[in-house]
Protein backbone atom coordinates (compact mmCIF):
# COMPACT_ATOMS: atom_id res chain seq x y z
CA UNK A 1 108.44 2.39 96.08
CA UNK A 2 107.67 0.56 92.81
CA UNK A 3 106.03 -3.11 93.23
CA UNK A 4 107.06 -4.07 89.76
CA UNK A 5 109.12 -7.18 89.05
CA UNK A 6 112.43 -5.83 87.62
CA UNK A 7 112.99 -7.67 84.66
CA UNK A 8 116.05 -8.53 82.19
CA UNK A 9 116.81 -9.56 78.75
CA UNK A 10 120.15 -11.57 78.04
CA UNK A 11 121.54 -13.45 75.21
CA UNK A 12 124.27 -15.71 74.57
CA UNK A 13 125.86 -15.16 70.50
CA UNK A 14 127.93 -18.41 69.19
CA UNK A 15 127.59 -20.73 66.76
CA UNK A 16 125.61 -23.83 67.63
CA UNK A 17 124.31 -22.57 71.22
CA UNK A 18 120.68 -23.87 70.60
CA UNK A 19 121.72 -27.12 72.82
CA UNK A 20 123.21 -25.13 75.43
CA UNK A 21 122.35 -25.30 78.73
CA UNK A 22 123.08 -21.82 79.96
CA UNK A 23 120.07 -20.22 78.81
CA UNK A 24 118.07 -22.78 81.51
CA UNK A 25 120.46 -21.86 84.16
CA UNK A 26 119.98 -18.78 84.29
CA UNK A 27 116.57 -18.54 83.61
CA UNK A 28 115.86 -20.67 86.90
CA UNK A 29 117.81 -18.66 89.33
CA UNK A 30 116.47 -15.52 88.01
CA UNK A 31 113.28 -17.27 88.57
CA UNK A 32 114.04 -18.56 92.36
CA UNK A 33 115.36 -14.81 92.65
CA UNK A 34 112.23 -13.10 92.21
CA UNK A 35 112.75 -11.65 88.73
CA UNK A 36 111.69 -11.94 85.52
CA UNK A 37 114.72 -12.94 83.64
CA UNK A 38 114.37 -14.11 79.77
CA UNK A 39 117.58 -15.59 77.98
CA UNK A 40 117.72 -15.95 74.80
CA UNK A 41 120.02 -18.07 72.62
CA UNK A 42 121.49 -15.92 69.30
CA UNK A 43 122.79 -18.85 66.80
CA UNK A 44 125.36 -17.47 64.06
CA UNK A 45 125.02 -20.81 62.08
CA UNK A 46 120.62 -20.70 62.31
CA UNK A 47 121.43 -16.87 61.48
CA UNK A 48 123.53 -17.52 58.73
CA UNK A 49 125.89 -15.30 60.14
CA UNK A 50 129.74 -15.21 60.62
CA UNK A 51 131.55 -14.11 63.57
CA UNK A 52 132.61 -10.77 62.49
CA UNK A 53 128.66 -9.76 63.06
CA UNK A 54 129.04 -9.75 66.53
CA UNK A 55 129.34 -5.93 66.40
CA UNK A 56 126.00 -5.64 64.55
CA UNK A 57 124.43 -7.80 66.95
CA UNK A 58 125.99 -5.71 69.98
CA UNK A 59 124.08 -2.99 68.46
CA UNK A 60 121.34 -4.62 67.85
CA UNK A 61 120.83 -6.04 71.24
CA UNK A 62 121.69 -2.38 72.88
CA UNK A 63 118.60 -1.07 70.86
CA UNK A 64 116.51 -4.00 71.81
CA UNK A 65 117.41 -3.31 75.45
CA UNK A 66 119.02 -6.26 76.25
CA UNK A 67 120.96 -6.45 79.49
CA UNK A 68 123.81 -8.32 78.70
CA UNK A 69 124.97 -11.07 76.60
CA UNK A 70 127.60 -14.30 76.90
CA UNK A 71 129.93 -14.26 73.68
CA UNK A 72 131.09 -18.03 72.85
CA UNK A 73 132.95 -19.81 69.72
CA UNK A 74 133.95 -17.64 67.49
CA UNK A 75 133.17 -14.16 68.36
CA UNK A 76 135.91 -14.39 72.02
CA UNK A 77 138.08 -11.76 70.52
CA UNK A 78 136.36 -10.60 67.51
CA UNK A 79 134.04 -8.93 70.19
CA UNK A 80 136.88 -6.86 71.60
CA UNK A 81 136.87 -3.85 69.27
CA UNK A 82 133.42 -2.93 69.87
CA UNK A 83 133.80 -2.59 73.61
CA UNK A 84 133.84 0.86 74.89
CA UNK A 85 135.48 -1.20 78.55
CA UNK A 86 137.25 -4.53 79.35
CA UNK A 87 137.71 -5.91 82.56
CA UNK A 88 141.55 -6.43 83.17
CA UNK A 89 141.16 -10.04 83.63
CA UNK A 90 139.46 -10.34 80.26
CA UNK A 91 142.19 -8.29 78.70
CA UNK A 92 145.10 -9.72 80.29
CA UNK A 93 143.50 -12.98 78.23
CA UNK A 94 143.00 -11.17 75.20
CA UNK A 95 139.10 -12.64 75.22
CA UNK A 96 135.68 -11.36 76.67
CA UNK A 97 132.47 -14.04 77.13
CA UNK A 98 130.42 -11.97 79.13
CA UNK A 99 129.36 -7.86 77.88
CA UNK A 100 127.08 -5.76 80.03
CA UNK A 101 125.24 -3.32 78.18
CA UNK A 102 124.81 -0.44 80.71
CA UNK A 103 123.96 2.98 79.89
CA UNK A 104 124.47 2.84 76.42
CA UNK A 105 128.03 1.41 76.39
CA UNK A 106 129.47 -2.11 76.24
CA UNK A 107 131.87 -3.27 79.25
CA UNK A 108 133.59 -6.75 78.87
CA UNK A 109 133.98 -9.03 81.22
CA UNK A 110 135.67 -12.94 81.25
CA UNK A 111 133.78 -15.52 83.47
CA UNK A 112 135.99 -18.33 82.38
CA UNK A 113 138.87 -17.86 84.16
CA UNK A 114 136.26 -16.56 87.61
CA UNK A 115 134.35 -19.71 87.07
CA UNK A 116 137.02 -22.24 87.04
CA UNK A 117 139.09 -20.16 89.80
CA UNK A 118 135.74 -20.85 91.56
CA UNK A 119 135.16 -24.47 90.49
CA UNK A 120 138.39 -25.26 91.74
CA UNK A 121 138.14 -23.24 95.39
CA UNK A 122 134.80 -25.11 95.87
CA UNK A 123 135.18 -28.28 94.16
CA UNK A 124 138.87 -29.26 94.93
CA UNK A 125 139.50 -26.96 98.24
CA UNK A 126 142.79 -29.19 99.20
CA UNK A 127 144.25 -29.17 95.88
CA UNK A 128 147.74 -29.33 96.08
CA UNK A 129 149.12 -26.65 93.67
CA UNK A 130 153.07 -27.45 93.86
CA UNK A 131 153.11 -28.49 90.03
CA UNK A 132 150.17 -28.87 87.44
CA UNK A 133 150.06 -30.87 84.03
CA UNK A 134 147.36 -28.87 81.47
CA UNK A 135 146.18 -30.39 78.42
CA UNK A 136 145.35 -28.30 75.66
CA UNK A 137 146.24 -24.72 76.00
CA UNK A 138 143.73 -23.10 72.82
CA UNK A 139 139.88 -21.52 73.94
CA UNK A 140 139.49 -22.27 77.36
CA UNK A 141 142.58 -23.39 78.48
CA UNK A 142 144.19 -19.94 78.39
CA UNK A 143 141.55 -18.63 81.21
CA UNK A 144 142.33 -21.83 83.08
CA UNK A 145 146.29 -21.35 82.68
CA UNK A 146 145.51 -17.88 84.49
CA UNK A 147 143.42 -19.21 86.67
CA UNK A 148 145.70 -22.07 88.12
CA UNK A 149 148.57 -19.39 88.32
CA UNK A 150 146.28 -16.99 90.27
CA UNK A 151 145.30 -19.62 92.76
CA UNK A 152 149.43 -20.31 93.21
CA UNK A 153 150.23 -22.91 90.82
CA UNK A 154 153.94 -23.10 91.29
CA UNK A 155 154.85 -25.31 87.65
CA UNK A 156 153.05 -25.11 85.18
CA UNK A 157 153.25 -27.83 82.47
CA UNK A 158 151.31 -27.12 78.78
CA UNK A 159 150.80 -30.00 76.95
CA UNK A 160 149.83 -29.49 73.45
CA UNK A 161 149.30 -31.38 70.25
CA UNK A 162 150.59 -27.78 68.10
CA UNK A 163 153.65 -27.41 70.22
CA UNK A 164 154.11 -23.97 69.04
CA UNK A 165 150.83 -22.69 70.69
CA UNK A 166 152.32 -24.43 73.90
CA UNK A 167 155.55 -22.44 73.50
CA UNK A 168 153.49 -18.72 72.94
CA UNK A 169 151.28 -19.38 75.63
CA UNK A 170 153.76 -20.45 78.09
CA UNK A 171 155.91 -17.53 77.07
CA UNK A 172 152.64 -15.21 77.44
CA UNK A 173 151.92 -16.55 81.32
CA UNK A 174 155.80 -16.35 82.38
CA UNK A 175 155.35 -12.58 81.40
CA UNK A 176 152.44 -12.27 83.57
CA UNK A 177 153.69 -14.20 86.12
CA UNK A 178 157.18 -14.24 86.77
CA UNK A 179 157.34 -15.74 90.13
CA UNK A 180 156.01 -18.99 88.24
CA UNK A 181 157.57 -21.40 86.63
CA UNK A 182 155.63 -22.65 82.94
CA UNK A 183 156.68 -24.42 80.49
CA UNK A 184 155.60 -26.24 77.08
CA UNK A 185 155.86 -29.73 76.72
CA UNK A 186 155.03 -32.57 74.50
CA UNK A 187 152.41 -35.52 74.88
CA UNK A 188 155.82 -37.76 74.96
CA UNK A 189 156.82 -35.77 77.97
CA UNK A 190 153.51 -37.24 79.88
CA UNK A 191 155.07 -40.49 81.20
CA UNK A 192 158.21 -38.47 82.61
CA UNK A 193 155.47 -35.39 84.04
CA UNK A 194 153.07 -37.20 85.91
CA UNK A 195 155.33 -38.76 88.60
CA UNK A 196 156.22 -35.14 89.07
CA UNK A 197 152.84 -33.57 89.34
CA UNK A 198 150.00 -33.32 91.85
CA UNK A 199 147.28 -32.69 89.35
CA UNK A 200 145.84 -32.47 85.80
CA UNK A 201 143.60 -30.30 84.21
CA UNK A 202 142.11 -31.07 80.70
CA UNK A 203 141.23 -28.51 78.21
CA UNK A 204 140.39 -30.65 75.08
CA UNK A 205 137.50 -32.10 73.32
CA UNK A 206 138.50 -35.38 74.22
CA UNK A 207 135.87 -37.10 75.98
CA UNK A 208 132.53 -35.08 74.88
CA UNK A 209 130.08 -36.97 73.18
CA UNK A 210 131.40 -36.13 69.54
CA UNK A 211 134.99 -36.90 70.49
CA UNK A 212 135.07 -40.31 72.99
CA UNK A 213 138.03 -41.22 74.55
CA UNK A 214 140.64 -40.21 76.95
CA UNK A 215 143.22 -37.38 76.76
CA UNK A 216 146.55 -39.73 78.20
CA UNK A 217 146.98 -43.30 79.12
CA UNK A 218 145.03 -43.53 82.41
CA UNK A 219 147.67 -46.12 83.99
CA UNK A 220 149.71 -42.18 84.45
CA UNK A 221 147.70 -41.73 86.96
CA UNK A 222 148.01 -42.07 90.55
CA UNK A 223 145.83 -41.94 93.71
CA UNK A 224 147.01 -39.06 94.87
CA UNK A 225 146.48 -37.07 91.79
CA UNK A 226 143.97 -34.54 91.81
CA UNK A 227 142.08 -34.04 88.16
CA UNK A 228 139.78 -31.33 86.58
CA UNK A 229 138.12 -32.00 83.14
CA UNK A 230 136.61 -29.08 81.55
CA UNK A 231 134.54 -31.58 79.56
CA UNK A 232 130.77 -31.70 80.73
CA UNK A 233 128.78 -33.32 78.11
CA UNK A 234 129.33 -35.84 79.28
CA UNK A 235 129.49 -35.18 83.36
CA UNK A 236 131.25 -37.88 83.80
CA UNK A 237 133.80 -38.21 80.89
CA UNK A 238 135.91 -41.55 81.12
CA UNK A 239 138.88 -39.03 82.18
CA UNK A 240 136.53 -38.32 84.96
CA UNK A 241 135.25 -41.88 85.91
CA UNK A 242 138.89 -43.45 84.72
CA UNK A 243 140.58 -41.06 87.70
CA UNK A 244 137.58 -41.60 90.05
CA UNK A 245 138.29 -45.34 89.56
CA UNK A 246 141.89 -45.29 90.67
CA UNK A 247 140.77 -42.99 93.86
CA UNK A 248 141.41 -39.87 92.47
CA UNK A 249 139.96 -36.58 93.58
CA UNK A 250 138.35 -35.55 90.86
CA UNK A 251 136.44 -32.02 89.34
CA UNK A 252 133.62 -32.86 86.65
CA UNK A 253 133.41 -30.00 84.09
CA UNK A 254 129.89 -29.43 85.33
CA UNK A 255 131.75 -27.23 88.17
CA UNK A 256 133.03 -24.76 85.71
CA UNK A 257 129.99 -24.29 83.35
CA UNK A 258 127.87 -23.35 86.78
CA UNK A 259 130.47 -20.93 87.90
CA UNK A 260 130.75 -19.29 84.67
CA UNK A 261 126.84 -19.11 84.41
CA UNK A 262 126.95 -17.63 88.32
CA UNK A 263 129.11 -14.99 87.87
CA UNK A 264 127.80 -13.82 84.69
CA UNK A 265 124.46 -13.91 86.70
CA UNK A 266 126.04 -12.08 88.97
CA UNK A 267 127.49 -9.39 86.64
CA UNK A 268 123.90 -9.24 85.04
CA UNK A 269 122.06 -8.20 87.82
CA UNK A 270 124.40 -7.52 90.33
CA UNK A 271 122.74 -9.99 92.40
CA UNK A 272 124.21 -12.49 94.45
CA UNK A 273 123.63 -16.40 92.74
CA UNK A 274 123.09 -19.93 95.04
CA UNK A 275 126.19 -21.70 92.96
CA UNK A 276 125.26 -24.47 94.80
CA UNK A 277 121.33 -24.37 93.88
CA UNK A 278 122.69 -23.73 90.14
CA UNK A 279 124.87 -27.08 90.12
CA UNK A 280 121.68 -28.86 91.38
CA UNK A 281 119.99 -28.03 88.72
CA UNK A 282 122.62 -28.17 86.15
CA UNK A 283 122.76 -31.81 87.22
CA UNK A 284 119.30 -32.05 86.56
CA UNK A 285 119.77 -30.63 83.13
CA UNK A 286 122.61 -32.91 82.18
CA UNK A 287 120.75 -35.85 83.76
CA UNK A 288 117.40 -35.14 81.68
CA UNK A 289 119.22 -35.04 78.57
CA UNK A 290 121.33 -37.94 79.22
CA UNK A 291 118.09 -39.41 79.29
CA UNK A 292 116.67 -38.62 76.07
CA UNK A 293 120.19 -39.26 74.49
């Protein structure tokens, strides 16, 4: 038997990933794994290149010999064409941000709506799921729509600023889920919601470091709320520390990044990731830069 170190190449294609923090994350677990595990960061906008050249980058990375790559903003469903598979979670959500290069061929996966089912088991394990208020229903917040249904959510509330993407995406996750109740409100609607709920979940830029503030008025909120920002840049967004204030349980956006990164680990290298270990040092990640901020 062979004593070499197996080894793997990954990428992540988006515009703007330079900052991101995946590339670290994964690097260190492959490292605490044993392997040798080099993650590289493909930036459209330091590449000059548009989202449509995701396909020439596939190729590209196949006859490099990359392993894998994570897909972000804006190549999510420009990549799906040039898949040759798709897992049926990625293509019940229309989107792929994770594509194994195996054998030649390209097989899609979607470790958003895993790694917030995940964040949510782990982080929030009492949740009640009865009825939900989402903000923001664009990018991420389709995976997480799924992702609340799967784990049992029985209403569904979508709260949108374009009211019409809150109608076709309700519409979309009645279809897929018809034992369910979802519907599309308005940010009026909030005051008359949140006596009605027993959690939030926010899917907008509100609160990162570009775009301070908070999503609703924070008097909406009660102790017995639960509330998940997707938001971790940063960890503690005043969503986060405004519902931690009032006694809220709360889920930092940190928890969904690390369970994305972990199962796309996982689908890498069909190895088994320490989530935990991986949200340690994500913390330390977001704490370092923090830091230098």
């Amino acid at each position: 038997m062979s004593n070499r170190t197996e080894s793997y190449l990954v990428g992540l294609i988006g515009d703007g990933v330079m900052p991101s923090l995946t590339p670290p994350m994964h690097e260190r677990e492959g490292d605490l794994q044993g392997l040798r595990y080099l993650y590289r960061p493909i930036d459209l906008l330091q590449l000059g290149l548009s989202g449509e050249a995701v396909g020439q980058l596939l190729d590209s990375a196949r006859t490099l010999g990359f392993n894998g790559l994570n897909i972000t903003h804006p190549c999510k469903q420009l990549v799906l064409p040039y898949l040759d598979e798709v897992s049926p979670e990625a293509h019940r959500l229309g989107a792929v941000n994770t594509v194994v290069i195996r054998d030649g061929r390209f097989l899609g996966h979607n470790t958003d709506f895993s790694g917030f089912a995940a964040a949510l088991a782990t982080g929030l394990p009492d949740a009640r799921l009865g009825r939900v208020v989402q903000l923001g229903t664009g990018g991420a917040g389709s995976a997480v729509a799924h992702a609340l249904l799967t784990a049992g959510v029985r209403t569904l509330d979508l709260v949108d600023l374009a009211p019409g993407r809150a109608e076709a995406s309700a519409a979309e996750l009645s279809r897929f889920f018809p034992n369910s109740t979802v519907i599309a409100r308005t940010t009026a609607e909030l005051p008359q919601l949140m006596p009605l709920a027993d959690g939030l979940v926010h899917c907008t830029p509100v609160g990162m470091a570009a775009h301070p503030g908070v999503p609703l008025d924070l008097d909406l909120l009660e102790a017995r709320h639960w509330v998940a920002d997707i938001v971790y840049r940063p960890i503690d967004t005043e969503l986060v520390s405004g519902a931690r204030a009032k006694g809220c349980a709360v889920l930092d956006g940190g928890r969904m990044a690390v369970g994305q990164a972990a199962d796309s680990f996982r689908i890498f290298t069909g190895l088994e990731p320490d989530p935990a270990r991986m949200r340690s040092h994500f913390l330390e990640l977001v704490a370092a830069e923090e830091g230098t901020a």
